[in-house]
Every structure is written in C-alpha cells, then in structure tokens.
N, C-alpha and C. Protein backbone atom coordinates (compact mmCIF):
# COMPACT_ATOMS: atom_id res chain seq x y z
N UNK A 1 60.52 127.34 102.51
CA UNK A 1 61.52 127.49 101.47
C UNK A 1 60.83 127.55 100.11
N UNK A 2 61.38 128.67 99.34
CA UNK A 2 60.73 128.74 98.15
C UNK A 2 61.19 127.61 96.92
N UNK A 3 60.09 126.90 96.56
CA UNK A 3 60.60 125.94 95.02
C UNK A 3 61.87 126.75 94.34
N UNK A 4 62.93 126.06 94.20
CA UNK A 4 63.44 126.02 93.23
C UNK A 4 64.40 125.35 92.27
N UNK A 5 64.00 125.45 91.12
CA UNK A 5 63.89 124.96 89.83
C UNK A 5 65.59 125.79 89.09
N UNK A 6 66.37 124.73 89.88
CA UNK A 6 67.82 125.19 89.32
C UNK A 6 68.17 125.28 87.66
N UNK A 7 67.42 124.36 86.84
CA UNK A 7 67.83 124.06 85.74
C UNK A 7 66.97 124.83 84.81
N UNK A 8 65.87 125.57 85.49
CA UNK A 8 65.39 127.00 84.74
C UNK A 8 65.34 128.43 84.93
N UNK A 9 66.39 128.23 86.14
CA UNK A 9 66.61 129.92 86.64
C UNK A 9 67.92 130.51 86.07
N UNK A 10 67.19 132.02 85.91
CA UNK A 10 68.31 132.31 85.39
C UNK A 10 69.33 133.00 86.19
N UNK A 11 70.75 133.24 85.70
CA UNK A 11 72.08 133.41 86.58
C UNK A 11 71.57 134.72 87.34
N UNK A 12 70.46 135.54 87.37
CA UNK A 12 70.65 136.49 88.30
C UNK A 12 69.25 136.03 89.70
N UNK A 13 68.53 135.19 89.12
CA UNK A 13 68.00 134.18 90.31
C UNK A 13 68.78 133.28 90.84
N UNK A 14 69.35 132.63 90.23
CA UNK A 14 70.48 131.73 91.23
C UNK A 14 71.43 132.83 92.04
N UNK A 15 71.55 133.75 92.01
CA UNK A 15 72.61 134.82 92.55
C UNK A 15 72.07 134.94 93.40
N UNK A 16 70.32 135.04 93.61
CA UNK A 16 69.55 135.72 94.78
C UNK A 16 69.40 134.79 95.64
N UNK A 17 69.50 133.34 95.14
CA UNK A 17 68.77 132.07 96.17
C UNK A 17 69.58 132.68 97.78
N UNK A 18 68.72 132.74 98.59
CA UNK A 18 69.21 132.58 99.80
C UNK A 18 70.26 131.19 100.06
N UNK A 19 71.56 131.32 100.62
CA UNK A 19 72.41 130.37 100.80
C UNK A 19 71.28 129.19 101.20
N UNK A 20 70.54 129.37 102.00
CA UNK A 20 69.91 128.53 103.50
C UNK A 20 69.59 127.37 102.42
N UNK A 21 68.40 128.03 101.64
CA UNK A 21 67.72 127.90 100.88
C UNK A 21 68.37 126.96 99.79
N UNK A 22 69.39 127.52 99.33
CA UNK A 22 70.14 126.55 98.22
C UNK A 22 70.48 125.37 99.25
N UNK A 23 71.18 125.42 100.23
CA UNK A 23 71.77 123.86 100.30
C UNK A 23 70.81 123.24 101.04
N UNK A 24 69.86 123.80 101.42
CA UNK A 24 68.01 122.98 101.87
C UNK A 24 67.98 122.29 100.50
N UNK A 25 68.26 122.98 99.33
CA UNK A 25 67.56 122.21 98.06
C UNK A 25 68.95 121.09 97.46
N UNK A 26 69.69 121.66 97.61
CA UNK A 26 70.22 119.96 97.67
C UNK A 26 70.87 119.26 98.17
N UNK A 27 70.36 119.00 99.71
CA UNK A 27 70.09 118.57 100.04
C UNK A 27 69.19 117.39 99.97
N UNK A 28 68.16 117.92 99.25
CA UNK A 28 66.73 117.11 98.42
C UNK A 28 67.36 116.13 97.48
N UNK A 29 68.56 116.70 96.68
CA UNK A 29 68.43 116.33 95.18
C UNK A 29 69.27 114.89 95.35
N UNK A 30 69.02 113.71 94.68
CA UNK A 30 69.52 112.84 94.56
C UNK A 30 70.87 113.07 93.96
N UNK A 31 71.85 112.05 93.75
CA UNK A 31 73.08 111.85 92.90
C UNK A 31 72.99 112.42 91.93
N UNK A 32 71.71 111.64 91.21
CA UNK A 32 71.79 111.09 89.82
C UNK A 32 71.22 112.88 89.55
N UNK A 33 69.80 113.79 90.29
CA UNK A 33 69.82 114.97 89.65
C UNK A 33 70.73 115.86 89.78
N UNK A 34 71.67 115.71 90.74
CA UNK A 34 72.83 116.97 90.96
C UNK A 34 73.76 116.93 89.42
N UNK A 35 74.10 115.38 89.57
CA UNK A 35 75.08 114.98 88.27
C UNK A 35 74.48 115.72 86.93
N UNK A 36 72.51 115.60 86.95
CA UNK A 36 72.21 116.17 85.33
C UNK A 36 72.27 117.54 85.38
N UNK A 37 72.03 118.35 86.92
CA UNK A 37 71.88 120.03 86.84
C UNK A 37 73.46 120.17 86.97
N UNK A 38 74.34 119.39 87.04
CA UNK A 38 76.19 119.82 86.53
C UNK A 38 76.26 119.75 85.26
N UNK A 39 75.59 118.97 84.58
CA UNK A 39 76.01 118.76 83.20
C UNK A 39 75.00 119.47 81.81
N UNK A 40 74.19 120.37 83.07
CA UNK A 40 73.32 121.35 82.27
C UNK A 40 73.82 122.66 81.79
N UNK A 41 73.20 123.46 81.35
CA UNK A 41 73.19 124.56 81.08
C UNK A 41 73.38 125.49 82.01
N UNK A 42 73.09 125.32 83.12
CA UNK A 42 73.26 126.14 84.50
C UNK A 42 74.60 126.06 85.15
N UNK A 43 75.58 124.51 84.72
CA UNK A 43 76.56 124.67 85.42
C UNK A 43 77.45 125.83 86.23
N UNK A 44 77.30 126.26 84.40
CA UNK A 44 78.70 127.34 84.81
C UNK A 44 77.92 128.73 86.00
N UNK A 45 76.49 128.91 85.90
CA UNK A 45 76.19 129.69 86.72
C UNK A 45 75.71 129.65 88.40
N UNK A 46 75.79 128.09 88.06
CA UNK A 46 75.30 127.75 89.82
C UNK A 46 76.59 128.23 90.31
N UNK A 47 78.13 127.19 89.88
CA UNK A 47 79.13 127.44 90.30
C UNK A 47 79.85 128.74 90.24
N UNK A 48 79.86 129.99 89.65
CA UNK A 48 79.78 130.91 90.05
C UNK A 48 79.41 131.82 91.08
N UNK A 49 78.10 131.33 90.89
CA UNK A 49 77.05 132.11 92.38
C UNK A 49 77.39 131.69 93.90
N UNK A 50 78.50 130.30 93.55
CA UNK A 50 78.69 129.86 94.89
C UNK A 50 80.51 130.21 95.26
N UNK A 51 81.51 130.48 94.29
CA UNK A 51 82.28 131.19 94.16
C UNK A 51 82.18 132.73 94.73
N UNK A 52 81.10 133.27 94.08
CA UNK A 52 80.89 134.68 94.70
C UNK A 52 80.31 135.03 95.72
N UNK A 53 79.82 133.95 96.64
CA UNK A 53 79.35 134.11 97.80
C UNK A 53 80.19 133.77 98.91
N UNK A 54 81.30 133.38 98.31
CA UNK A 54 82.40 133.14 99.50
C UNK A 54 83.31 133.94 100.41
N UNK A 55 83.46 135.61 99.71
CA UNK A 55 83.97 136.63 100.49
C UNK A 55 82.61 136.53 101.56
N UNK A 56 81.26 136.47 101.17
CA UNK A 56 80.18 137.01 102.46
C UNK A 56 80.16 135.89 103.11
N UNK A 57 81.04 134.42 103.26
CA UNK A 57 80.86 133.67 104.31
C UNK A 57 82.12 133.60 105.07
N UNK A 58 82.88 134.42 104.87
CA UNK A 58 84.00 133.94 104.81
C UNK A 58 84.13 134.30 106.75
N UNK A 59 84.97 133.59 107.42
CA UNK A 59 84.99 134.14 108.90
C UNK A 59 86.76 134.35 109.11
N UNK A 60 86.66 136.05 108.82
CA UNK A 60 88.45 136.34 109.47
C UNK A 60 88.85 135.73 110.69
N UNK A 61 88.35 135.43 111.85
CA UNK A 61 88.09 135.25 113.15
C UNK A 61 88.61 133.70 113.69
N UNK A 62 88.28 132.96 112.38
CA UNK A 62 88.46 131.76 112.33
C UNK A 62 90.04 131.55 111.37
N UNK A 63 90.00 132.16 110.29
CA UNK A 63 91.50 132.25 109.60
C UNK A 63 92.65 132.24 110.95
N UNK A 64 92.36 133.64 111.11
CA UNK A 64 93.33 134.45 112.55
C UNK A 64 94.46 134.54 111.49
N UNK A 65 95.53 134.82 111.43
CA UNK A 65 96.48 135.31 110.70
C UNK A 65 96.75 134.51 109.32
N UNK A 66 96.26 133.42 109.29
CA UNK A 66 96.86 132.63 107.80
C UNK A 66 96.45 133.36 106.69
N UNK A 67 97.05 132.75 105.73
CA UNK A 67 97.02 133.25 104.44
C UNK A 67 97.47 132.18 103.59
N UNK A 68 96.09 132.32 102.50
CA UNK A 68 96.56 131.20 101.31
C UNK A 68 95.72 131.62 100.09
N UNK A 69 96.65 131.01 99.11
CA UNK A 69 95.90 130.95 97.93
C UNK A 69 95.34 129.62 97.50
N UNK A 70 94.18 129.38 97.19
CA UNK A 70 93.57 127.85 96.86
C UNK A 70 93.30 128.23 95.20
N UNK A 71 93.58 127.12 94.74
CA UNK A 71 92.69 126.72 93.04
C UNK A 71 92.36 125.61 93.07
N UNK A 72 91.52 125.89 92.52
CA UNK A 72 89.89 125.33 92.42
C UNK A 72 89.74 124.59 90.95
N UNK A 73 89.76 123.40 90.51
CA UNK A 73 89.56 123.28 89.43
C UNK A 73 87.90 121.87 89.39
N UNK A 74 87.32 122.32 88.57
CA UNK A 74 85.76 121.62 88.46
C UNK A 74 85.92 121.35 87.35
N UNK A 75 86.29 119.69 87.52
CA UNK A 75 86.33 118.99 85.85
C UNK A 75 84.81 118.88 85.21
N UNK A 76 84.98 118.25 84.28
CA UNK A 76 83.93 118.01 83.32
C UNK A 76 83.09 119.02 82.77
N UNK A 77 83.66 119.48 82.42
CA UNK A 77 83.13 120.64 81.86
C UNK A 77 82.41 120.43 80.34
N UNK A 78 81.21 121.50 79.82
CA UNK A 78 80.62 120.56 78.47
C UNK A 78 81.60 120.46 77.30
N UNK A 79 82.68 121.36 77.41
CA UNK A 79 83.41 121.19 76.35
C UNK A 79 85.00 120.04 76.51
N UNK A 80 84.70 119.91 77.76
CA UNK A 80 85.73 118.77 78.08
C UNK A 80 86.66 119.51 78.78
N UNK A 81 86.41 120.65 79.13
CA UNK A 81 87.78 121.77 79.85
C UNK A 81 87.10 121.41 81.84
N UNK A 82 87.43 122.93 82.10
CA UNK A 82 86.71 122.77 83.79
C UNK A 82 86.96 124.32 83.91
N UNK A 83 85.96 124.22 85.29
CA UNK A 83 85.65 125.57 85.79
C UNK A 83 86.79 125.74 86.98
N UNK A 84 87.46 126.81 86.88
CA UNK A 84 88.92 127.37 87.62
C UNK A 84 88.56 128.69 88.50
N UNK A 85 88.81 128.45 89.35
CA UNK A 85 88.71 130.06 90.35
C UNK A 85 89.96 130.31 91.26
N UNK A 86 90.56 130.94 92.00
CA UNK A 86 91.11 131.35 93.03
C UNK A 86 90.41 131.96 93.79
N UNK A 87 90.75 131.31 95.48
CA UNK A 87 90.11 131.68 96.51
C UNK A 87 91.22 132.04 97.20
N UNK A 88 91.80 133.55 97.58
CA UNK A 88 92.69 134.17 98.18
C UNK A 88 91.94 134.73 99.52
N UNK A 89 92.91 134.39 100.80
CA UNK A 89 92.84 134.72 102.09
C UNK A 89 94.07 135.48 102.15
N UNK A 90 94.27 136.79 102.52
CA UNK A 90 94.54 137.54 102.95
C UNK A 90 95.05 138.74 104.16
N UNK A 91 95.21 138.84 105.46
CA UNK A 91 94.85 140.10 106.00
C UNK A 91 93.41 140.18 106.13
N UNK A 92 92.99 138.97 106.64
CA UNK A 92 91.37 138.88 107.28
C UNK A 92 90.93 138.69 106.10
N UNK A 93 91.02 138.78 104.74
CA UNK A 93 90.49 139.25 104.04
C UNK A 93 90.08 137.77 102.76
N UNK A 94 88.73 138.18 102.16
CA UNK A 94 88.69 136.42 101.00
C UNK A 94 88.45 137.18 100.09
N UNK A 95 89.38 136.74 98.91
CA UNK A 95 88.84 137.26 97.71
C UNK A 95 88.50 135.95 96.57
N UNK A 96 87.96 136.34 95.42
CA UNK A 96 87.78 135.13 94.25
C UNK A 96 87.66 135.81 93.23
N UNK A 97 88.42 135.08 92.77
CA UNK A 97 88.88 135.61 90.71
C UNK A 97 88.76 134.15 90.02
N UNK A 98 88.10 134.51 88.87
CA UNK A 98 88.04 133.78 88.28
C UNK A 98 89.41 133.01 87.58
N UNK A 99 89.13 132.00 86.80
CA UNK A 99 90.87 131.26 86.72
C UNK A 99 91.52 130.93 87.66
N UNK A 100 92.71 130.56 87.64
CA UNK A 100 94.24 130.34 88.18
C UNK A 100 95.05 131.64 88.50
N UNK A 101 95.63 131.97 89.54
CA UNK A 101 95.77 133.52 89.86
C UNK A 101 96.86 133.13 90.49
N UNK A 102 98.53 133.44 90.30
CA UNK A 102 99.48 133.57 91.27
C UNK A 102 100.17 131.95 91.76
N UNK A 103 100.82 131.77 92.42
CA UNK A 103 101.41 130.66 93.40
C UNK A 103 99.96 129.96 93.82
N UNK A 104 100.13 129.04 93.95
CA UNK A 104 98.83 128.55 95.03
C UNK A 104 99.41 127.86 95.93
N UNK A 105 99.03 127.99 97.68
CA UNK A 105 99.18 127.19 98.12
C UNK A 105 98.88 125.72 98.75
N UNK A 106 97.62 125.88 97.66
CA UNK A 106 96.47 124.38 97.67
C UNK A 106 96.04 124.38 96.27
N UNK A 107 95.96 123.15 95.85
CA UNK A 107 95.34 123.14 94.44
C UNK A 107 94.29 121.98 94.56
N UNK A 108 92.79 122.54 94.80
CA UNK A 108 92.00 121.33 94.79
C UNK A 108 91.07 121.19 93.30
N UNK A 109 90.71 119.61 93.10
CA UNK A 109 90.44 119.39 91.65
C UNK A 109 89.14 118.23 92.01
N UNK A 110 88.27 118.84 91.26
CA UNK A 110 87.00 117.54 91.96
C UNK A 110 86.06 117.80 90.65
N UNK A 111 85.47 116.65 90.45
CA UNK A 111 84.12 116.61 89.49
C UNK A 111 83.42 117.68 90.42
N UNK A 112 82.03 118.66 89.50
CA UNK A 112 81.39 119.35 90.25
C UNK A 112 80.12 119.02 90.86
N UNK A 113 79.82 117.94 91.16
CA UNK A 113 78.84 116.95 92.38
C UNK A 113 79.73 117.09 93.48
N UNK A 114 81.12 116.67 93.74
CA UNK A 114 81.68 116.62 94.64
C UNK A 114 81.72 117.83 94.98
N UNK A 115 81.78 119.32 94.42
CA UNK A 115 82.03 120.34 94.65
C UNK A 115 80.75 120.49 95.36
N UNK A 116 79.82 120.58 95.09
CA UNK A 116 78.61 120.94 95.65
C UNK A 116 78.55 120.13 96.61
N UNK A 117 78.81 118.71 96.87
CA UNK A 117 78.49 117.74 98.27
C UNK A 117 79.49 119.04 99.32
N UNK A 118 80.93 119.24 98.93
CA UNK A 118 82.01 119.76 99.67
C UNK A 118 81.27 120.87 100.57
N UNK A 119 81.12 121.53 99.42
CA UNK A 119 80.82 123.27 99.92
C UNK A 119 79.67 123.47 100.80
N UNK A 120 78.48 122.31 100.23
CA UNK A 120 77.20 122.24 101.34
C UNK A 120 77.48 120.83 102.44
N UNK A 121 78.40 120.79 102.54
CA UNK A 121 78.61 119.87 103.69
C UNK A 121 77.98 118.56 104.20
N UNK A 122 77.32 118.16 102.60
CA UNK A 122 76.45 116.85 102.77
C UNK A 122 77.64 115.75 102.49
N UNK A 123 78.79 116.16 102.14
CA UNK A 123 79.34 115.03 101.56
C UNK A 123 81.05 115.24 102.63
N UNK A 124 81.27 113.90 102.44
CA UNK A 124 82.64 114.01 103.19
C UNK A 124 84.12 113.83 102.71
N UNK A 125 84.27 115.14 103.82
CA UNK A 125 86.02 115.20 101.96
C UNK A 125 86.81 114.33 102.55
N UNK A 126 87.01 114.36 103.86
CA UNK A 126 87.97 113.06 104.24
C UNK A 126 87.84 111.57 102.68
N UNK A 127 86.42 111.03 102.90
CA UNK A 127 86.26 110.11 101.84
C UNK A 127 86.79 110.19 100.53
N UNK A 128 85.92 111.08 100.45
CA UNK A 128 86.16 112.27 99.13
C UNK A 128 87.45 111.90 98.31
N UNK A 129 88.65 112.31 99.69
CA UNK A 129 90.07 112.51 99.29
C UNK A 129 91.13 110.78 99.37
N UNK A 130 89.86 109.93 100.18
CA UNK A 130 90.84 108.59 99.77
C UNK A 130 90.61 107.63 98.68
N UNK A 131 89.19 108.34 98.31
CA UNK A 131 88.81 107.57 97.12
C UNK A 131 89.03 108.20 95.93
N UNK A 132 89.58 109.06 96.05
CA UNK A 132 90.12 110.13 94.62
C UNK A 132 89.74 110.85 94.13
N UNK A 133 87.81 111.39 95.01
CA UNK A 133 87.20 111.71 93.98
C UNK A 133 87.74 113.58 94.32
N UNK A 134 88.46 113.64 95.42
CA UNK A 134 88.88 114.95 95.71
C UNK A 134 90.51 115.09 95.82
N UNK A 135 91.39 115.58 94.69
CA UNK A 135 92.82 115.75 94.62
C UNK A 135 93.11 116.85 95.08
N UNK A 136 93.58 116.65 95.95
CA UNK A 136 94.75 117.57 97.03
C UNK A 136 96.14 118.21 96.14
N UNK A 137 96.79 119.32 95.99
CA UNK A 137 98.25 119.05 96.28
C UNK A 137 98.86 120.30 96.64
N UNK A 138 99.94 120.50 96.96
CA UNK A 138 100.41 121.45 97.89
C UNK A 138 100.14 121.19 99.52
N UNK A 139 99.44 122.17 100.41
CA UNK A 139 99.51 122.00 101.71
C UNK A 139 97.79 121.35 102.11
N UNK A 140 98.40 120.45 102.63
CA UNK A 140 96.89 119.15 102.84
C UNK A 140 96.42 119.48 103.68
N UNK A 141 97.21 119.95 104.80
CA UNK A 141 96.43 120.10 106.07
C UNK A 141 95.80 121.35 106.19
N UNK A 142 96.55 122.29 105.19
CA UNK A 142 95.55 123.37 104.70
C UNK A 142 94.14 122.63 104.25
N UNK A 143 93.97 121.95 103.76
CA UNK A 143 92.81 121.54 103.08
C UNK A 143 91.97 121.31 104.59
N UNK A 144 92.67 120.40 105.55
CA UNK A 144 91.45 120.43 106.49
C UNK A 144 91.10 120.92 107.14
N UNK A 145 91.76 122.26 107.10
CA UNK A 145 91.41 123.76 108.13
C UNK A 145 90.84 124.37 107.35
N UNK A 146 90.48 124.70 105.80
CA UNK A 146 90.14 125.36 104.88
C UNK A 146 88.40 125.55 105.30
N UNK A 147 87.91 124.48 105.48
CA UNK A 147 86.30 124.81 105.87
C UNK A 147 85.88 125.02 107.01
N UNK A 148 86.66 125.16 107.86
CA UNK A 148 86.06 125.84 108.81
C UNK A 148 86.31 127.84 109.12
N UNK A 149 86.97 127.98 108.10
CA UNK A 149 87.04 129.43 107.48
C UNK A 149 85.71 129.87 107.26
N UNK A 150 85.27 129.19 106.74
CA UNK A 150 83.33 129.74 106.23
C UNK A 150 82.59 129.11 106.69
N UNK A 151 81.60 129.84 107.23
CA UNK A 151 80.38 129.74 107.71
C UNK A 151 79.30 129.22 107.15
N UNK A 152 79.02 127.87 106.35
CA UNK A 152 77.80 127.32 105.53
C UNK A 152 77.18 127.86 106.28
N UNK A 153 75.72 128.35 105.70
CA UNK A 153 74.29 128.85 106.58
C UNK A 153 73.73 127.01 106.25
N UNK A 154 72.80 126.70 107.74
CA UNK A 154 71.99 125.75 107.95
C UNK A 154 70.62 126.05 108.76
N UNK A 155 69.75 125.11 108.44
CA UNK A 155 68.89 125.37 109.15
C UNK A 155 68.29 124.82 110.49
C-alpha cells in the first residue's frame, strides 16, 4: 500500500486513492488523527471523494427493487455549518448530489469521524445509533439494510 499523507494531498489525489487503500489507511489512524484530518483543510475533499465513489460501489443485486432517498448531514463543519449530500437509489440505480435533494426517506446526521468509522466499517452503527453519536429519522430499518447495498473493498 502506497503512503498516504491525507492532510497533504490534493482533491484530485484523494479522488485516485484506491478504495482498498484508503480504508487500509484508516484503519491505521487513531481517534484523535481522524478527528484532526476532519477538522483540516482536506475535510471537505476526503468527504466528497467518498460520496462520489458510491454509485461505483453500489450493488443493484443487493437493493433488488427498493428505492430510497438518504441525507446525509456531516456536522462540524469549519464554519460551524456541515457537509450535506443525497444518496438516491433508484431502478438499480445510485446516484449523489450534493445538498439536500427532494423527500428523503432516511435522514442520517453524524460528526464526520463517525462518518468515516460508518462507511469503512471499522466502527459500529448499531452503537453508533444508541449512543447518539449516529441520528436516524424517517425509515430505521432502512438504515440497517442501507450497507449492505455497497460493497466496501477489503483486504
């Protein structure tokens, strides 16, 4: 696995990291460095790059006919706001737009450590969601069918 140095790459190297590769690396990273590369300069582009990689993980096969709209909200943001996306399932199909987009039929809201434990599967949302650090609302049990829609790459 190649070094890398999240908090000096720029948004079109973080775009390239091989998935594998990214959640090999933090995997590595303690609490305390995930918490400082969220509250860096890179935020807004790690979480992007992992937004836009979600149509190429996405598994129709596993959906089978559902359909939903999720929002996504990633507090703490540097100006005190948060990072917002929609993740639309479709007709086999995943899309992601940036913002709040339409009805949702899940609205999940997490500091973005938790986002990154979630999405790379080091961390557990069951917990996650009784200790508060992951807010649910709309359809819940959507929430616990939601990850097995995508395919994390592991090694």
């Amino acid at each position: 696995m190649p070094a890398i140095d999240f908090r000096t790459a720029t948004p079109d190297e973080l775009a390239a990291i091989d998935p594998a590769d990214f959640i090999d690396s933090v995997k590595a990273m303690s609490d305390r460095e995930l918490k400082e590369l969220m509250e860096g300069p890179n935020r807004g582009p790690i979480i992007e790059s992992i937004f836009t990689r979600m149509p190429q993980i996405f598994r129709p096969e596993r959906a089978g006919s559902a359909s939903a709209t999720t929002h996504w909200t990633l507090t703490g943001g540097p100006d005190g706001g948060s990072d917002d996306y929609t993740v639309r399932v479709a007709d086999g199909v995943c899309t992601v737009l940036p913002g709040h987009d339409g009805d949702s039929t899940l609205g999940l809201t997490m500091a973005p450590v938790d986002f990154i434990k979630l999405i790379t599967k080091t961390g557990n949302p069951v917990m996650m969601f009784m200790t508060g650090k992951l807010k649910a609302r709309g359809d819940v049990a959507l929430a616990a069918n939601l990850a097995g829609w995508f395919d994390v790459p592991s090694r």
